[in-house]
C-alpha atoms as a PDB file:
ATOM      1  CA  UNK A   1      -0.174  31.867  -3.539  1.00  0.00           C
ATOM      2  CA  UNK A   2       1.746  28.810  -5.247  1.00  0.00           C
ATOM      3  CA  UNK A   3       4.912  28.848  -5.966  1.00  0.00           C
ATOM      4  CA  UNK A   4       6.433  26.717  -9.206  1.00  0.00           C
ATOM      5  CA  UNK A   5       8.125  24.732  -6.195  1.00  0.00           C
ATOM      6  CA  UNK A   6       4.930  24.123  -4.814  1.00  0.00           C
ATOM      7  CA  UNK A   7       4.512  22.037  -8.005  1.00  0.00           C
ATOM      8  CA  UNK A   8       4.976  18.302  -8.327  1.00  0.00           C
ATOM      9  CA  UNK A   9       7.788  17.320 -11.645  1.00  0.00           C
ATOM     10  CA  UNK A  10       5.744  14.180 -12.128  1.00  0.00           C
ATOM     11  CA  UNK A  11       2.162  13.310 -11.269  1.00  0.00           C
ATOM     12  CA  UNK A  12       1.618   9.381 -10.164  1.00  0.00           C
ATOM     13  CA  UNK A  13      -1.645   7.180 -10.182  1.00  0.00           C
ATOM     14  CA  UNK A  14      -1.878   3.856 -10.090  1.00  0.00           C
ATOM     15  CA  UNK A  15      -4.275   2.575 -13.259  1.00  0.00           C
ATOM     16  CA  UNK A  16      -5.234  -0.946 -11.929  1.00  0.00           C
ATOM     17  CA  UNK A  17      -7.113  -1.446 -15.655  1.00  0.00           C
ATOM     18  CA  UNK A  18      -3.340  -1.265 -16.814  1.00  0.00           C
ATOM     19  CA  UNK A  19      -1.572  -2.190 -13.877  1.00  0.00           C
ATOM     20  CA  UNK A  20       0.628   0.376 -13.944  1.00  0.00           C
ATOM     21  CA  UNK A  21       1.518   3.998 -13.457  1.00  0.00           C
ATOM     22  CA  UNK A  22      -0.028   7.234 -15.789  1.00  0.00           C
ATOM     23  CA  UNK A  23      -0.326  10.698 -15.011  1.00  0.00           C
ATOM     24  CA  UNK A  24      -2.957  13.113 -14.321  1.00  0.00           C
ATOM     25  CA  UNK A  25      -3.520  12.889 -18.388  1.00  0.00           C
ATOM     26  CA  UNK A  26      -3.606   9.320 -18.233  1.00  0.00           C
ATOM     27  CA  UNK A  27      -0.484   8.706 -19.729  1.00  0.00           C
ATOM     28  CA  UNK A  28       1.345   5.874 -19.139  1.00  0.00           C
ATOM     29  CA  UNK A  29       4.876   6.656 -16.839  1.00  0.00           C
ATOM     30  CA  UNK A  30       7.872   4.340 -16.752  1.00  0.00           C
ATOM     31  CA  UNK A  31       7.776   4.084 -13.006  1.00  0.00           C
ATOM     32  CA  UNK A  32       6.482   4.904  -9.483  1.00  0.00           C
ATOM     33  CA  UNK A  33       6.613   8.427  -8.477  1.00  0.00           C
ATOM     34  CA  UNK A  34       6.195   9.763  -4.940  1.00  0.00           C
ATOM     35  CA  UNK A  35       3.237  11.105  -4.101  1.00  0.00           C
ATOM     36  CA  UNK A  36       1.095   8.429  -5.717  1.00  0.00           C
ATOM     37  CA  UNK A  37      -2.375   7.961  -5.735  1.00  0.00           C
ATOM     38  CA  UNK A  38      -4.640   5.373  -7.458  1.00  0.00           C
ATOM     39  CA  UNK A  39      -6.393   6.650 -10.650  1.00  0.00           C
ATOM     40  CA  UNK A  40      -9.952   5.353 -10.573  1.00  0.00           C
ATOM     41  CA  UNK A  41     -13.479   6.428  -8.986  1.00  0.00           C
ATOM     42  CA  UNK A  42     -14.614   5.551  -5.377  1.00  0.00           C
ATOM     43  CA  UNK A  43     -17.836   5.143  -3.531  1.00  0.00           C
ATOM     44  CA  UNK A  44     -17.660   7.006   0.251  1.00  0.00           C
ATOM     45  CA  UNK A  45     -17.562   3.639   1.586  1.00  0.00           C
ATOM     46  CA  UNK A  46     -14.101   2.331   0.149  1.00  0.00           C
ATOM     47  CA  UNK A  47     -12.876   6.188   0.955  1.00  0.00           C
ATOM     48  CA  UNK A  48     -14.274   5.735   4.924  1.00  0.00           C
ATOM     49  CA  UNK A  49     -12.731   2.278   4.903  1.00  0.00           C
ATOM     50  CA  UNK A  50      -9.068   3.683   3.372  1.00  0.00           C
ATOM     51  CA  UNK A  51      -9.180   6.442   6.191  1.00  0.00           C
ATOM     52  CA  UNK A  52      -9.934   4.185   8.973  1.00  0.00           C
ATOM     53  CA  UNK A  53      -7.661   1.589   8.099  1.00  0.00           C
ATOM     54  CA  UNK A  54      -5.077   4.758   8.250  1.00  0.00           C
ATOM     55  CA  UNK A  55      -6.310   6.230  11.273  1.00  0.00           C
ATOM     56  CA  UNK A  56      -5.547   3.118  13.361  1.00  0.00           C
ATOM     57  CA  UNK A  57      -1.788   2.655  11.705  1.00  0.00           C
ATOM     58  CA  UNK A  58      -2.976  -0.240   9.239  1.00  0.00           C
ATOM     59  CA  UNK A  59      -1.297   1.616   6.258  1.00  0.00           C
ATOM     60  CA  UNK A  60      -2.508   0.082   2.988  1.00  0.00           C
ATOM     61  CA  UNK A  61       0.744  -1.448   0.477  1.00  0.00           C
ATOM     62  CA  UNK A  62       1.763   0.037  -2.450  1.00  0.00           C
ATOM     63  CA  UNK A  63       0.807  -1.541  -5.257  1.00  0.00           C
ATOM     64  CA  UNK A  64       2.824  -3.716  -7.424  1.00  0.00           C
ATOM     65  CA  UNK A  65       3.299  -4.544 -11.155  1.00  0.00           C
ATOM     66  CA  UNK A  66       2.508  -7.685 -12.160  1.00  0.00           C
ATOM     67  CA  UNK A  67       5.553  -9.567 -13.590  1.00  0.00           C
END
């Protein structure tokens, strides 16, 4: 059973299209948030390639805003 502090205060994506951060409504939020995720569809492939590339300690890098 969940618990309300089983809950996350702010969900993160990262919206390339905007290069930025919205939540799980796609709203746009002032900043990162931790846990973040990216906020678009993926094909199995790019999902294989993510968890090999993490499987073998090549940890992909946050992504940034552009200035």
């Amino acid at each position: 059973m969940l618990k309300s502090t089983d809950l996350l205060a702010q969900h993160c994506f990262f919206d390339p299209a905007r290069s930025g951060y919205v939540d799980e409504n796609d709203k746009v939020i002032p900043e990162r948030t931790e846990p973040c995720g990216v906020f678009a569809l993926a094909n199995f492939v790019l999902f294989e390639s993510q968890v090999d590339d993490a499987l073998a300690g090549r940890l992909a890098p946050a992504p940034s805003l552009k200035a």
